[in-house]
PDB file of N, CA and C in Angstrom:
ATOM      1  N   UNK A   1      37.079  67.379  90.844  1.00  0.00           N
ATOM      2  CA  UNK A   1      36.826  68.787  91.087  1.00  0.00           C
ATOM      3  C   UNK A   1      36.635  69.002  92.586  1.00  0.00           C
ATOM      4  N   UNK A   2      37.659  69.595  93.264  1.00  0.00           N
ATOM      5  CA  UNK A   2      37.125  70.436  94.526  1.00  0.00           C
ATOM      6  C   UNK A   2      36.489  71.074  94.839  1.00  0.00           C
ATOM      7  N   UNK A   3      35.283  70.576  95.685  1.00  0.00           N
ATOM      8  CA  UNK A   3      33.865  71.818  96.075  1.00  0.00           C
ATOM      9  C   UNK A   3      34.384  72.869  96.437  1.00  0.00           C
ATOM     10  N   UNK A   4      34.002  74.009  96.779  1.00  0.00           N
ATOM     11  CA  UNK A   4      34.109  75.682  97.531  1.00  0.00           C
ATOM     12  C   UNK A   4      33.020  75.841  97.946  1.00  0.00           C
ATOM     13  N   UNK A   5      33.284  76.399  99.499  1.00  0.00           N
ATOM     14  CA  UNK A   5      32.283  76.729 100.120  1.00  0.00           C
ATOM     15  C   UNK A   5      31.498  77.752  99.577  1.00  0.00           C
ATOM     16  N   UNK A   6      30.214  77.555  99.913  1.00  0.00           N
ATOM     17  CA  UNK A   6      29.559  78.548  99.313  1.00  0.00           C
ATOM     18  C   UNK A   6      29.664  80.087  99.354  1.00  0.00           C
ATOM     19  N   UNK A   7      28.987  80.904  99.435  1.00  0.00           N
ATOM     20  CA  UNK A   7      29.293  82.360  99.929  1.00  0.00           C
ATOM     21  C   UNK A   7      28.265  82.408 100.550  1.00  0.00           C
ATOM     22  N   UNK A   8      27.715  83.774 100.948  1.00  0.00           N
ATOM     23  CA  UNK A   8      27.079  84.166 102.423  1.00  0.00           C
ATOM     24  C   UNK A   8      25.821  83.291 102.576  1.00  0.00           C
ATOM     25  N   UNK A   9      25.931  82.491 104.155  1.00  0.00           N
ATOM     26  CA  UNK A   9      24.538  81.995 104.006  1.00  0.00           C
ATOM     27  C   UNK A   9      24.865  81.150 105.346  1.00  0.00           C
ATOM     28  N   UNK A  10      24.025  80.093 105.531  1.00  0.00           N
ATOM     29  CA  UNK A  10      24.607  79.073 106.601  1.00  0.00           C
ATOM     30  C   UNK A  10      25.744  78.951 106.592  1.00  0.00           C
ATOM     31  N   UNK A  11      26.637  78.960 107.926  1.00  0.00           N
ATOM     32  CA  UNK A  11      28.346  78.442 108.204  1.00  0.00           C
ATOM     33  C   UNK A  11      27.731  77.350 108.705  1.00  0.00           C
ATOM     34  N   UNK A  12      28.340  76.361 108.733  1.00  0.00           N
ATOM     35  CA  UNK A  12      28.638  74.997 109.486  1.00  0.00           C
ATOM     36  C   UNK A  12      29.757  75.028 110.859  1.00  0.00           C
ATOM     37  N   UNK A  13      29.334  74.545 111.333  1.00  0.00           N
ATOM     38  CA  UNK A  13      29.880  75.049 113.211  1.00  0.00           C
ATOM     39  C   UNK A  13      31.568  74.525 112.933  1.00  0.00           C
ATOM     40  N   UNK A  14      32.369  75.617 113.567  1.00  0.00           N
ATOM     41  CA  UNK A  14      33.825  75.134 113.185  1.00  0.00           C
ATOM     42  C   UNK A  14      34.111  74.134 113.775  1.00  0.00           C
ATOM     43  N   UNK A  15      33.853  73.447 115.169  1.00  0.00           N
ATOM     44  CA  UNK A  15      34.130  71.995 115.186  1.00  0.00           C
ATOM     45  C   UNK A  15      33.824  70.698 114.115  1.00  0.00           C
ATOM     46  N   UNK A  16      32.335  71.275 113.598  1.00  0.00           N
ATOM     47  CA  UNK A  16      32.360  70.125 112.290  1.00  0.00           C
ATOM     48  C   UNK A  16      33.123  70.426 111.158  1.00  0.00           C
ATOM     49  N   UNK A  17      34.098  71.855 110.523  1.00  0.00           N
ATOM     50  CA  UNK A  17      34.899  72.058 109.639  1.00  0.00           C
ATOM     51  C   UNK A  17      36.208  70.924 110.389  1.00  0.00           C
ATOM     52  N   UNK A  18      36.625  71.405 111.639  1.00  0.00           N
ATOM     53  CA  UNK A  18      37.615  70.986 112.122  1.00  0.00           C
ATOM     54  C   UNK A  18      37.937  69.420 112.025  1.00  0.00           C
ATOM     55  N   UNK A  19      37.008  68.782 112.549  1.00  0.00           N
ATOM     56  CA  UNK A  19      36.506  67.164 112.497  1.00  0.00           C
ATOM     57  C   UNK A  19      37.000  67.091 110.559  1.00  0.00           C
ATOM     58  N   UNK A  20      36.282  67.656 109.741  1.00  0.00           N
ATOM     59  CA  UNK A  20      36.573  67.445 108.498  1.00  0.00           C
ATOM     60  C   UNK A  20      37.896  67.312 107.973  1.00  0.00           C
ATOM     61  N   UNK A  21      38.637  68.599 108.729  1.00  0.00           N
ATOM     62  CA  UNK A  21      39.918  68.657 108.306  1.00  0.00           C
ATOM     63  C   UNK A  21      40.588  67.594 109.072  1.00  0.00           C
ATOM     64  N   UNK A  22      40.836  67.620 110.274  1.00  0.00           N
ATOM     65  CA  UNK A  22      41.520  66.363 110.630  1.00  0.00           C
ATOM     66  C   UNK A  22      41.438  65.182 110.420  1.00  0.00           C
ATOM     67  N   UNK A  23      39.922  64.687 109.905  1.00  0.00           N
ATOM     68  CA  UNK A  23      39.786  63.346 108.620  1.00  0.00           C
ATOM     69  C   UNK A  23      40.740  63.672 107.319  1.00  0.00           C
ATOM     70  N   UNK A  24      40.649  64.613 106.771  1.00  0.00           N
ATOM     71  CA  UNK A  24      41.823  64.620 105.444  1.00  0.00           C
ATOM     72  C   UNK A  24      42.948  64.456 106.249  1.00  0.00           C
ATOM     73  N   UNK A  25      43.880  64.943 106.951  1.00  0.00           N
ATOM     74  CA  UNK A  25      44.645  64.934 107.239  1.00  0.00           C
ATOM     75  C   UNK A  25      45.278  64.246 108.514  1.00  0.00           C
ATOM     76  N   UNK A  26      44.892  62.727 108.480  1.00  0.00           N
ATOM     77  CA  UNK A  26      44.771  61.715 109.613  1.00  0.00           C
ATOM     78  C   UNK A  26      46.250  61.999 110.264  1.00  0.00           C
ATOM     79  N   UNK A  27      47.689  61.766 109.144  1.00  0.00           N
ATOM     80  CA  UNK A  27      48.651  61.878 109.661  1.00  0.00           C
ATOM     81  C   UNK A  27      49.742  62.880 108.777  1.00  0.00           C
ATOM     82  N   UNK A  28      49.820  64.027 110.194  1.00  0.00           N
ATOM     83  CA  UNK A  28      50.395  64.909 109.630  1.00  0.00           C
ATOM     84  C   UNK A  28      51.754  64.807 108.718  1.00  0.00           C
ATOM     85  N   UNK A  29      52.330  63.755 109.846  1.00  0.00           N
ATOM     86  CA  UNK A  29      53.713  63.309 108.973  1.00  0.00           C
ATOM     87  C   UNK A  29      53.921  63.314 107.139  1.00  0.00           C
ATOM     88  N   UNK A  30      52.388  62.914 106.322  1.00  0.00           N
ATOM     89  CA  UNK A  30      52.609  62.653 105.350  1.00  0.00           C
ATOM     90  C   UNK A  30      52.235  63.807 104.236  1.00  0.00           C
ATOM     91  N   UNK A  31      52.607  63.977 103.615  1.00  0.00           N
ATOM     92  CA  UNK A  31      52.405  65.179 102.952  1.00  0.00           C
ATOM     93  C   UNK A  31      50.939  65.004 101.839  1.00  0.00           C
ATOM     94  N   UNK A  32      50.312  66.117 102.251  1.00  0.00           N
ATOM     95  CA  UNK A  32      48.851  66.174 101.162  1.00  0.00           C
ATOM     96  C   UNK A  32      48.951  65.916  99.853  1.00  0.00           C
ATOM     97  N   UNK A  33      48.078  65.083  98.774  1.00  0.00           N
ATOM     98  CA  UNK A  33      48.310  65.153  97.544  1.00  0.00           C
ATOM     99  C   UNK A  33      48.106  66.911  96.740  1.00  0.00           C
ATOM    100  N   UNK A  34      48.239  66.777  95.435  1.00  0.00           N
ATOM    101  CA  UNK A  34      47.736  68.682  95.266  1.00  0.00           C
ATOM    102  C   UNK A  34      46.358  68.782  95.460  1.00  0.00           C
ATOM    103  N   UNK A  35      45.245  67.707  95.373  1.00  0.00           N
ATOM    104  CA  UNK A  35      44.162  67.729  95.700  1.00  0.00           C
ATOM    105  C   UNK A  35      43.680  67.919  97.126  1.00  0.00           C
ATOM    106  N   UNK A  36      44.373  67.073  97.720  1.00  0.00           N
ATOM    107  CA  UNK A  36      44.243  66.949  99.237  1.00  0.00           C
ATOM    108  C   UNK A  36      44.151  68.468  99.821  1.00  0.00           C
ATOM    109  N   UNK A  37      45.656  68.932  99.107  1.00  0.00           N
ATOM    110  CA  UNK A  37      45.904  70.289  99.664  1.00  0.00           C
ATOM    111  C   UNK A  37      45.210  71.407  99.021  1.00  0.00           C
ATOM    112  N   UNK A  38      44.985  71.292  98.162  1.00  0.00           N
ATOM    113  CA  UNK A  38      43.781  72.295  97.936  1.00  0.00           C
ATOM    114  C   UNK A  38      42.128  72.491  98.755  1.00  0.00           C
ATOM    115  N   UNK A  39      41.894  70.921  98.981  1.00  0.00           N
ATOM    116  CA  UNK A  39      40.682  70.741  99.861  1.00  0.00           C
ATOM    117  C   UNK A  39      40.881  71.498 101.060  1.00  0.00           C
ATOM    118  N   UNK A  40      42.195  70.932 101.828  1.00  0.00           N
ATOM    119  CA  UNK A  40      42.767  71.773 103.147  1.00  0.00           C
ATOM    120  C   UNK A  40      42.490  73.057 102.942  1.00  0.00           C
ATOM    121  N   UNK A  41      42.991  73.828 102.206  1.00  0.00           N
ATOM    122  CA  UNK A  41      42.827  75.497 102.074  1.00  0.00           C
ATOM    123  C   UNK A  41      41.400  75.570 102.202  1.00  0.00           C
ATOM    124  N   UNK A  42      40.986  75.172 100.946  1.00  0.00           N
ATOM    125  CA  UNK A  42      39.371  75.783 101.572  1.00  0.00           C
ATOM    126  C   UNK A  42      38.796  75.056 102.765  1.00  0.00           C
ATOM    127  N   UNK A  43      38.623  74.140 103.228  1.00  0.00           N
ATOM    128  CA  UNK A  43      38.317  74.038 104.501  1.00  0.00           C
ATOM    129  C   UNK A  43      38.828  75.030 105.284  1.00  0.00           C
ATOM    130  N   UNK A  44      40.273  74.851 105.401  1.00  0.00           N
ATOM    131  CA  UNK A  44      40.878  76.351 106.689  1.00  0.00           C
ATOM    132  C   UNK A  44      40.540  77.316 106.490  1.00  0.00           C
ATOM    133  N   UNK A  45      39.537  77.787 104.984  1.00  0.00           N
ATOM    134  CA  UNK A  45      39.393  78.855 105.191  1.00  0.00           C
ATOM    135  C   UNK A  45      37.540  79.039 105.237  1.00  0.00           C
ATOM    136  N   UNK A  46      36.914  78.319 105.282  1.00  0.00           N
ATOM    137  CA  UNK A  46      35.928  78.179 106.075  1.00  0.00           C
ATOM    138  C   UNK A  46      35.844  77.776 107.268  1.00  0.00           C
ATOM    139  N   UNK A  47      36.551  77.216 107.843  1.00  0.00           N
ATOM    140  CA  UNK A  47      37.144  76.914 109.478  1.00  0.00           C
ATOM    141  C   UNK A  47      37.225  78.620 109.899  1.00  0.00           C
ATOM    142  N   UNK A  48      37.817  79.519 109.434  1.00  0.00           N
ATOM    143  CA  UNK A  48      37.846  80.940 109.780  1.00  0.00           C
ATOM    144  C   UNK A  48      36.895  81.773 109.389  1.00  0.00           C
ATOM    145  N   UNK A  49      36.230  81.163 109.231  1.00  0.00           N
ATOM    146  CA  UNK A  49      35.065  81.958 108.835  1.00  0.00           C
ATOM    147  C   UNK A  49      33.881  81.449 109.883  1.00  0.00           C
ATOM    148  N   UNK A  50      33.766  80.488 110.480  1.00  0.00           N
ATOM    149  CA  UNK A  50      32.945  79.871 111.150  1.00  0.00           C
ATOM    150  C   UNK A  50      33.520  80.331 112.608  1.00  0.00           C
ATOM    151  N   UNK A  51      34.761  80.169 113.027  1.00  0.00           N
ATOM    152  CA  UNK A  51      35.144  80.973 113.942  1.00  0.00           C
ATOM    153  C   UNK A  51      34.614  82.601 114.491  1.00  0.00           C
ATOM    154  N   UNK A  52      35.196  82.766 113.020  1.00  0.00           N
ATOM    155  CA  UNK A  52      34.637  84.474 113.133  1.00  0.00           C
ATOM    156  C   UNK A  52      32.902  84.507 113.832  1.00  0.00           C
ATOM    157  N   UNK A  53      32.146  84.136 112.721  1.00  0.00           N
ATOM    158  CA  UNK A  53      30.965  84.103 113.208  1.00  0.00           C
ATOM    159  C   UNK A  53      30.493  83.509 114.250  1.00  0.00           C
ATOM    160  N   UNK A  54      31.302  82.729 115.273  1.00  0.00           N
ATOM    161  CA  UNK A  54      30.680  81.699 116.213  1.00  0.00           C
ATOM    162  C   UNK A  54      31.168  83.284 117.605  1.00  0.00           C
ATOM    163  N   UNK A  55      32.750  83.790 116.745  1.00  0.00           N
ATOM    164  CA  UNK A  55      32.798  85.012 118.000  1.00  0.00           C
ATOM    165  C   UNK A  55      31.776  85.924 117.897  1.00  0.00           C
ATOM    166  N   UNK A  56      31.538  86.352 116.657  1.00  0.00           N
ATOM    167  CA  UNK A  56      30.732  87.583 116.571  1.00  0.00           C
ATOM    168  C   UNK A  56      29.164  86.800 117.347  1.00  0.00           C
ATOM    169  N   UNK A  57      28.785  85.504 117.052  1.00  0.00           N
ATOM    170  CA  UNK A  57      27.448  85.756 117.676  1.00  0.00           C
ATOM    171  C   UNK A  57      27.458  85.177 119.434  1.00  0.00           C
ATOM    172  N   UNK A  58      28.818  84.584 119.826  1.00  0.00           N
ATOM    173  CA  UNK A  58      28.876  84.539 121.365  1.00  0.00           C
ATOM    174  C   UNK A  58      28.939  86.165 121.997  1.00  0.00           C
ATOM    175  N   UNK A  59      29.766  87.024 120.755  1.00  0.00           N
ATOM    176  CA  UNK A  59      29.760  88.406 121.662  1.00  0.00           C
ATOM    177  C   UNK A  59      28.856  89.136 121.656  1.00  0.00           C
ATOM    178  N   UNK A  60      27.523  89.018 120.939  1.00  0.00           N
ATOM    179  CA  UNK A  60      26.188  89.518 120.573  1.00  0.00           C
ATOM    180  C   UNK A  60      25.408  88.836 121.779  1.00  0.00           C
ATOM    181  N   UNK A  61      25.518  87.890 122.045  1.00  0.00           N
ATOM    182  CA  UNK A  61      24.777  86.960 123.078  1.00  0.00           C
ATOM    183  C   UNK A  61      25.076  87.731 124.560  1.00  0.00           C
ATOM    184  N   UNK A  62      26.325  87.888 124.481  1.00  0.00           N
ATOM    185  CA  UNK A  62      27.170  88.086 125.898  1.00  0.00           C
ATOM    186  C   UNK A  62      26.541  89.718 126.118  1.00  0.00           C
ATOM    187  N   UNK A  63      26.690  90.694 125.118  1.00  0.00           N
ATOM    188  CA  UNK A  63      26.012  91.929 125.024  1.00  0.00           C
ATOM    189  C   UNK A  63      24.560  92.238 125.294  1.00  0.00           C
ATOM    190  N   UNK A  64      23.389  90.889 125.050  1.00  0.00           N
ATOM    191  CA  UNK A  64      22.416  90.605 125.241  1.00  0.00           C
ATOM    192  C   UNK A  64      21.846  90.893 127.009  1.00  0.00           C
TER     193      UNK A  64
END
């Protein structure tokens, strides 16, 4: 069973999503299992979500 990120609450900093994903996916050359690639999606899509929030609170800071 593939975890899913949770919903609203702590993000985890997108360099440590990123680090995650590029451990699944050591070499791009080879193609993901359907598991693999399902993990990928939700990671990338908590990777964008951690983004988002890392802009929204550098541009809150910067507004500060």
């Amino acid at each position: 069973m593939i975890p899913t990120p949770s919903g609203p609450g702590p993000v985890r900093p997108a360099a440590v999503v990123n680090e995650e994903i590029r451990q699944l996916w050591l070499d791009p050359r080879v193609r993901l299992s359907p598991e693999g690639r399902a993990r990928y999606e939700v990671l990338v899509a908590e990777w964008t979500r951690a983004e988002q929030a890392e802009s929204l609170r550098d541009g809150i800071v910067e507004a500060a």
